[in-house]
Protein backbone atom coordinates (compact mmCIF):
# COMPACT_ATOMS: atom_id res chain seq x y z
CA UNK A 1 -4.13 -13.73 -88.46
CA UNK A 2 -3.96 -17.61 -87.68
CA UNK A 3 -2.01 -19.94 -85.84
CA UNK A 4 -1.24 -21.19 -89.41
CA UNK A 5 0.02 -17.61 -91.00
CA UNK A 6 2.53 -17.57 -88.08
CA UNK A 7 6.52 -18.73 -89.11
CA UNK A 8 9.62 -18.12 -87.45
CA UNK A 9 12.48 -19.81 -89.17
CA UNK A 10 14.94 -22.11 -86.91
CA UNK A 11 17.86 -19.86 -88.83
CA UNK A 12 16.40 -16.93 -88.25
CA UNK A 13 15.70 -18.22 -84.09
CA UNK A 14 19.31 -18.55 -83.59
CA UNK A 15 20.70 -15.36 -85.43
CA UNK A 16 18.31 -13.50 -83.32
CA UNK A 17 19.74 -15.53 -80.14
CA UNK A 18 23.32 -14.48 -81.15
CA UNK A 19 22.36 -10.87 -81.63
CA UNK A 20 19.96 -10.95 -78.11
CA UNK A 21 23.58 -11.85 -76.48
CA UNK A 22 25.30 -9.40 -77.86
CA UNK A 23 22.72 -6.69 -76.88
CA UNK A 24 22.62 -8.66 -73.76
CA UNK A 25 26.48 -8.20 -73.21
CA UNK A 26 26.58 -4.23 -74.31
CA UNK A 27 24.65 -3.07 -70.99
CA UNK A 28 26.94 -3.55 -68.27
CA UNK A 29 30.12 -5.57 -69.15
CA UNK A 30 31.24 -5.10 -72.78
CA UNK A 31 31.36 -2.74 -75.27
CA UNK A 32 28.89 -0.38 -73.56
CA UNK A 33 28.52 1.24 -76.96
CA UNK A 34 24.76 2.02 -76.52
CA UNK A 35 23.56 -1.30 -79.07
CA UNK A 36 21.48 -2.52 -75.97
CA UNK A 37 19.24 0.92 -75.95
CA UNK A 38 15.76 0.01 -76.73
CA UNK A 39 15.58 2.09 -80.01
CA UNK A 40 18.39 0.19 -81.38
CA UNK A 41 17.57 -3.23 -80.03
CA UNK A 42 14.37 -2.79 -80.99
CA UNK A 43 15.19 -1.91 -84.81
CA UNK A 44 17.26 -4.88 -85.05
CA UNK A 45 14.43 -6.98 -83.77
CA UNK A 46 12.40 -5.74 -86.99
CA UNK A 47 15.11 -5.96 -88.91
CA UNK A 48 15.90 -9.70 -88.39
CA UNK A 49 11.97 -10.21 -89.10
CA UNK A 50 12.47 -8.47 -92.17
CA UNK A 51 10.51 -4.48 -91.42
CA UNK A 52 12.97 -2.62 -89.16
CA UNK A 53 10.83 0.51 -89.42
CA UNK A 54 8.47 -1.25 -87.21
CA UNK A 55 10.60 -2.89 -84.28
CA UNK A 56 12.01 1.08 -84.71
CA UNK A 57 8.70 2.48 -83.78
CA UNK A 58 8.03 -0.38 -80.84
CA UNK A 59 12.03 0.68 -80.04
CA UNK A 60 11.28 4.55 -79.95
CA UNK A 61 8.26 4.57 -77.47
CA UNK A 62 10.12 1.64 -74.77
CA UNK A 63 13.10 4.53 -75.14
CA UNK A 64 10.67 7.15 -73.88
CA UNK A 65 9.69 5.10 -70.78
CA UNK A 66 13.33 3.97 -70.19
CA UNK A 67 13.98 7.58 -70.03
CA UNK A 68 12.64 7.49 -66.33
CA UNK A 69 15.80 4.88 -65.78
CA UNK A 70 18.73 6.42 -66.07
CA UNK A 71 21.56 3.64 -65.96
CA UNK A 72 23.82 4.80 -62.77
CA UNK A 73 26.16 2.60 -61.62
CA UNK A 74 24.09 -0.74 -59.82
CA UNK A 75 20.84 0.77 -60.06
CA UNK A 76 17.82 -1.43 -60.94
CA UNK A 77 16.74 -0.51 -64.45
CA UNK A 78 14.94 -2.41 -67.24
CA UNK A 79 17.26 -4.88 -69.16
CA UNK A 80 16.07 -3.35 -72.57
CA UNK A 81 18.49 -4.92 -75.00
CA UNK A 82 17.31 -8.01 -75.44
CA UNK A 83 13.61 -7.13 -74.52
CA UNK A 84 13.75 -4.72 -77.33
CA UNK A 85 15.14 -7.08 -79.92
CA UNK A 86 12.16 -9.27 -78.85
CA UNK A 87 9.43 -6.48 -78.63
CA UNK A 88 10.69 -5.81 -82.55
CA UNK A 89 10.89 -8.53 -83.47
CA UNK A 90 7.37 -9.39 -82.55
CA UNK A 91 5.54 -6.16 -84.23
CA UNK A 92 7.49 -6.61 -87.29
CA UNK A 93 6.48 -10.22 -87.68
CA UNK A 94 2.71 -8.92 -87.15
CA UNK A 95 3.29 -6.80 -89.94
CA UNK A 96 4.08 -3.77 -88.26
CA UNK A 97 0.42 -1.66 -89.01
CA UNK A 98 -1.82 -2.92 -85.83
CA UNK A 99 -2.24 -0.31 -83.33
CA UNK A 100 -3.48 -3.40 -80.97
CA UNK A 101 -0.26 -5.53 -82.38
CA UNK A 102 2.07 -2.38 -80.83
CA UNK A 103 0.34 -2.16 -77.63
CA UNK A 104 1.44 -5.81 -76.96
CA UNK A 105 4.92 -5.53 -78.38
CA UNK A 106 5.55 -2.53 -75.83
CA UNK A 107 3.97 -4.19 -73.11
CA UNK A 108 6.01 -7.40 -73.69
CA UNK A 109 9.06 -5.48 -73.92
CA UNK A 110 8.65 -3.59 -71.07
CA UNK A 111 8.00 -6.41 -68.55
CA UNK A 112 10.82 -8.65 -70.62
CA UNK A 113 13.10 -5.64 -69.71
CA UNK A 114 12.17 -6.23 -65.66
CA UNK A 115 12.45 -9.97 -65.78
CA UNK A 116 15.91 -9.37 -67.73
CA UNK A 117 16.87 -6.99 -64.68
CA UNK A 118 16.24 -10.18 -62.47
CA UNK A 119 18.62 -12.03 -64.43
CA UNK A 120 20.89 -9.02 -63.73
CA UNK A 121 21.00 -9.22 -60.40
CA UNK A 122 21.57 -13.10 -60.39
CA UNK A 123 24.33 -12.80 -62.39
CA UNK A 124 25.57 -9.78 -60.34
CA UNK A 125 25.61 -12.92 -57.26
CA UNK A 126 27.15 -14.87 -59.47
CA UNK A 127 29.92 -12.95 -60.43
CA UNK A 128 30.87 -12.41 -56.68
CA UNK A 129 31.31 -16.28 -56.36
CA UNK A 130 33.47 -16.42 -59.73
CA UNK A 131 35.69 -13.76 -58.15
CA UNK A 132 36.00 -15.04 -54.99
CA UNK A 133 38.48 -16.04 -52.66
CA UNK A 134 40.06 -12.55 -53.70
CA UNK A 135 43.09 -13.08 -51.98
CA UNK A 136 43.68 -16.19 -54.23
CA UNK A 137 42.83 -13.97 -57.48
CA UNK A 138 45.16 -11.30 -56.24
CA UNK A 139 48.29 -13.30 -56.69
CA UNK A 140 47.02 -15.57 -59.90
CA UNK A 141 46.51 -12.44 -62.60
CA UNK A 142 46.15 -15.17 -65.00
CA UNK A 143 43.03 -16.25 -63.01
CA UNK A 144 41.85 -13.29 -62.50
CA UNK A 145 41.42 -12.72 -66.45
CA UNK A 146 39.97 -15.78 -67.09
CA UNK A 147 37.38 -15.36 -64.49
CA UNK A 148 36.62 -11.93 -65.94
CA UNK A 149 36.50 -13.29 -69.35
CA UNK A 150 33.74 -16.08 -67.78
CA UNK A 151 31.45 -13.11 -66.11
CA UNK A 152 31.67 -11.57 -69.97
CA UNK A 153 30.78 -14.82 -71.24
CA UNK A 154 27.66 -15.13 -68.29
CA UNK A 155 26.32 -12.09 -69.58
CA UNK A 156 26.19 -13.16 -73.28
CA UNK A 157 24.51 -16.14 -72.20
CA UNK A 158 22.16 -14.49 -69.54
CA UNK A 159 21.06 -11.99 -73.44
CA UNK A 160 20.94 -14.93 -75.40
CA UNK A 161 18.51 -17.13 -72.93
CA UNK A 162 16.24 -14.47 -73.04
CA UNK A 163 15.73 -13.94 -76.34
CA UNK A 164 15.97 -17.55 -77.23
CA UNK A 165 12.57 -18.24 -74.98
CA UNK A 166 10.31 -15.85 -75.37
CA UNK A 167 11.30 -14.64 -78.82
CA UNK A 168 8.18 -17.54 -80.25
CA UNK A 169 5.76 -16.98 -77.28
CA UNK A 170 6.22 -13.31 -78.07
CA UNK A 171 6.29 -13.16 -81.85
CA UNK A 172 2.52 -15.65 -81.09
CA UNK A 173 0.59 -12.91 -78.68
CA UNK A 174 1.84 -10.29 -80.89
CA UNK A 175 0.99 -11.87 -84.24
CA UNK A 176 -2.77 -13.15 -82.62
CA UNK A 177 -3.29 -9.62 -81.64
CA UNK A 178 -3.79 -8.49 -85.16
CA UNK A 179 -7.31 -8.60 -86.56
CA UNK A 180 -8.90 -10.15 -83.68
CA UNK A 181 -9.61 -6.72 -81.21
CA UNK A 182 -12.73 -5.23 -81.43
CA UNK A 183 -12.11 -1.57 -82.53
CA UNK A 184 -13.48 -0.13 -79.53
CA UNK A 185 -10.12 -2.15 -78.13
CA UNK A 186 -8.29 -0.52 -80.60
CA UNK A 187 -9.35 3.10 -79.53
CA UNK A 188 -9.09 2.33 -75.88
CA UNK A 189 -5.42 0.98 -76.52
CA UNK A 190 -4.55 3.74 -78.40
CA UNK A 191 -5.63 5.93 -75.93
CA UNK A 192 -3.61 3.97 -72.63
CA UNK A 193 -0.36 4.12 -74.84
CA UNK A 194 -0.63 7.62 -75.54
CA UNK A 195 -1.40 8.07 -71.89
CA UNK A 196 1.22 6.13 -70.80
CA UNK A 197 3.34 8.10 -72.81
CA UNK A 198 2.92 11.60 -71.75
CA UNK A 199 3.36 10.09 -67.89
CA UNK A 200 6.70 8.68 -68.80
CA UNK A 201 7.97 11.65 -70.77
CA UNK A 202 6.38 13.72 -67.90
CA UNK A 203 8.18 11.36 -65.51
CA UNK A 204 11.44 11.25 -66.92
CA UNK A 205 12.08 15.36 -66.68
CA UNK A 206 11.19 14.64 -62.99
CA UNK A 207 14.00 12.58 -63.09
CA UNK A 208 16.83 14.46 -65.19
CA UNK A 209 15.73 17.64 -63.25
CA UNK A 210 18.46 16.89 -60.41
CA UNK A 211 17.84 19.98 -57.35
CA UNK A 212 14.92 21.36 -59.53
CA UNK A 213 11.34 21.32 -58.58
CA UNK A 214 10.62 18.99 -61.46
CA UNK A 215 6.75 18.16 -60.51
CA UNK A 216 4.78 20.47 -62.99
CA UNK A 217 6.54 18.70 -65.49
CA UNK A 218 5.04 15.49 -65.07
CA UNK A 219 1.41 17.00 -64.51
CA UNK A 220 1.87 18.45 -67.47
CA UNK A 221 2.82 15.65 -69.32
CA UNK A 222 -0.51 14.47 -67.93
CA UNK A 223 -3.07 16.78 -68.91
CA UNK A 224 -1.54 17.00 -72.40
CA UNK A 225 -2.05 12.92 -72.24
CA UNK A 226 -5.80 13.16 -70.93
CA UNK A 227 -6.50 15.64 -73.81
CA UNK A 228 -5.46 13.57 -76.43
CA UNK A 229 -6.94 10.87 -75.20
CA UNK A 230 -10.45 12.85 -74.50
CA UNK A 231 -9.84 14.06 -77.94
CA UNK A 232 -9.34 10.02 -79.27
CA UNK A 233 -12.49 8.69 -77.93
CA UNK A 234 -14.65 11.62 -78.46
């Protein structure tokens, strides 16, 4: 695929801006209704590039490794609602069949998701400015709902910057990635996603297996990874 092949349509830029707000918005502050999980995100990445079973598929393997992140309270987890609508959005405009296309799209989405968790944490800082002097806010309700209203509005912003710059950059890598690895690439990147796979399924029943000795499970989760992947290459 060329430089040339590859189109993103202003229109279709700033829908996917709106929508990488709203996912942006549904993690934390408001409606929490689960739209910012990576398998949804994802799918409506692909969707807004016109093959949602493939930002689905990018979607369903960044929800296995956010597994190992369960979302308590201020934890540090990956911001995967707008790094998903950008990973799926990127496959899908590839054309959603290039093993070597999906191993960017996940990797893209997965360190979007940790940059996004910076932004987090700046606009966690943030938010304790907007609500301070408390004392002031505590007699002013008024005040106090439109600074809560502004830390909403932060958050939609902080979702829709995200998406808005590396939705192209992304959608490029992606797009170049199809057609242009060797296919001894191909095998070898078949072989680290499946790998990485089984270590993060592995890994996340270490971490839902609160007062159990949850260890096997992730050396399981490795051999059955090695195996497949001897049985790949072989």
């Amino acid at each position: 695929m060329s430089w040339s092949e590859i189109y993103l349509g202003p229109g279709t830029w700033i829908i996917a801006v709106l929508a990488g707000g709203a996912l942006g918005v549904d993690s934390v502050s408001w409606p929490q209704v689960m739209i910012s999980r990576p398998i949804v995100s994802a799918t409506i990445g692909g969707w807004l590039l016109g093959n949602p079973m493939a930002g689905m598929l990018v979607g369903a393997v960044l929800e296995v490794y956010a597994l190992r992140h369960p979302p308590f309270g201020a934890a540090k987890y990956p911001d995967t609602g707008p790094a998903g609508l950008v990973a799926g959005a990127s496959y899908a405009a590839s054309g959603g069949m290039a093993i070597g296309a999906l191993l960017v799209a996940v990797v893209i989405g997965w360190g979007l998701g940790w940059i996004g968790t910076v932004t987090v944490q700046v606009r966690r800082r943030v938010n304790e400015r907007i609500m301070s002097p408390a004392g002031a806010l505590a007699g002013n309700p008024e005040l106090l709902e439109e600074r809560h209203r502004m830390a909403i509005w932060l958050d939609v912003l902080r979702g829709g910057i995200l998406v808005g710059a590396f939705l192209v950059p992304s959608t490029l890598a992606v797009s170049l990635a199809v057609g242009t690895a060797p296919s001894e690439l191909g095998r070898y990147a078949i072989a680290s996603l499946v790998l990485g796979i089984a270590a993060s399924a592995g890994a996340a029943g270490r971490a839902s297996a609160f007062g159990v000795r949850g260890w096997p499970l992730i050396l399981v989760g490795a051999a059955l990874g090695l195996l497949l992947v001897w049985g790949g290459l072989v």
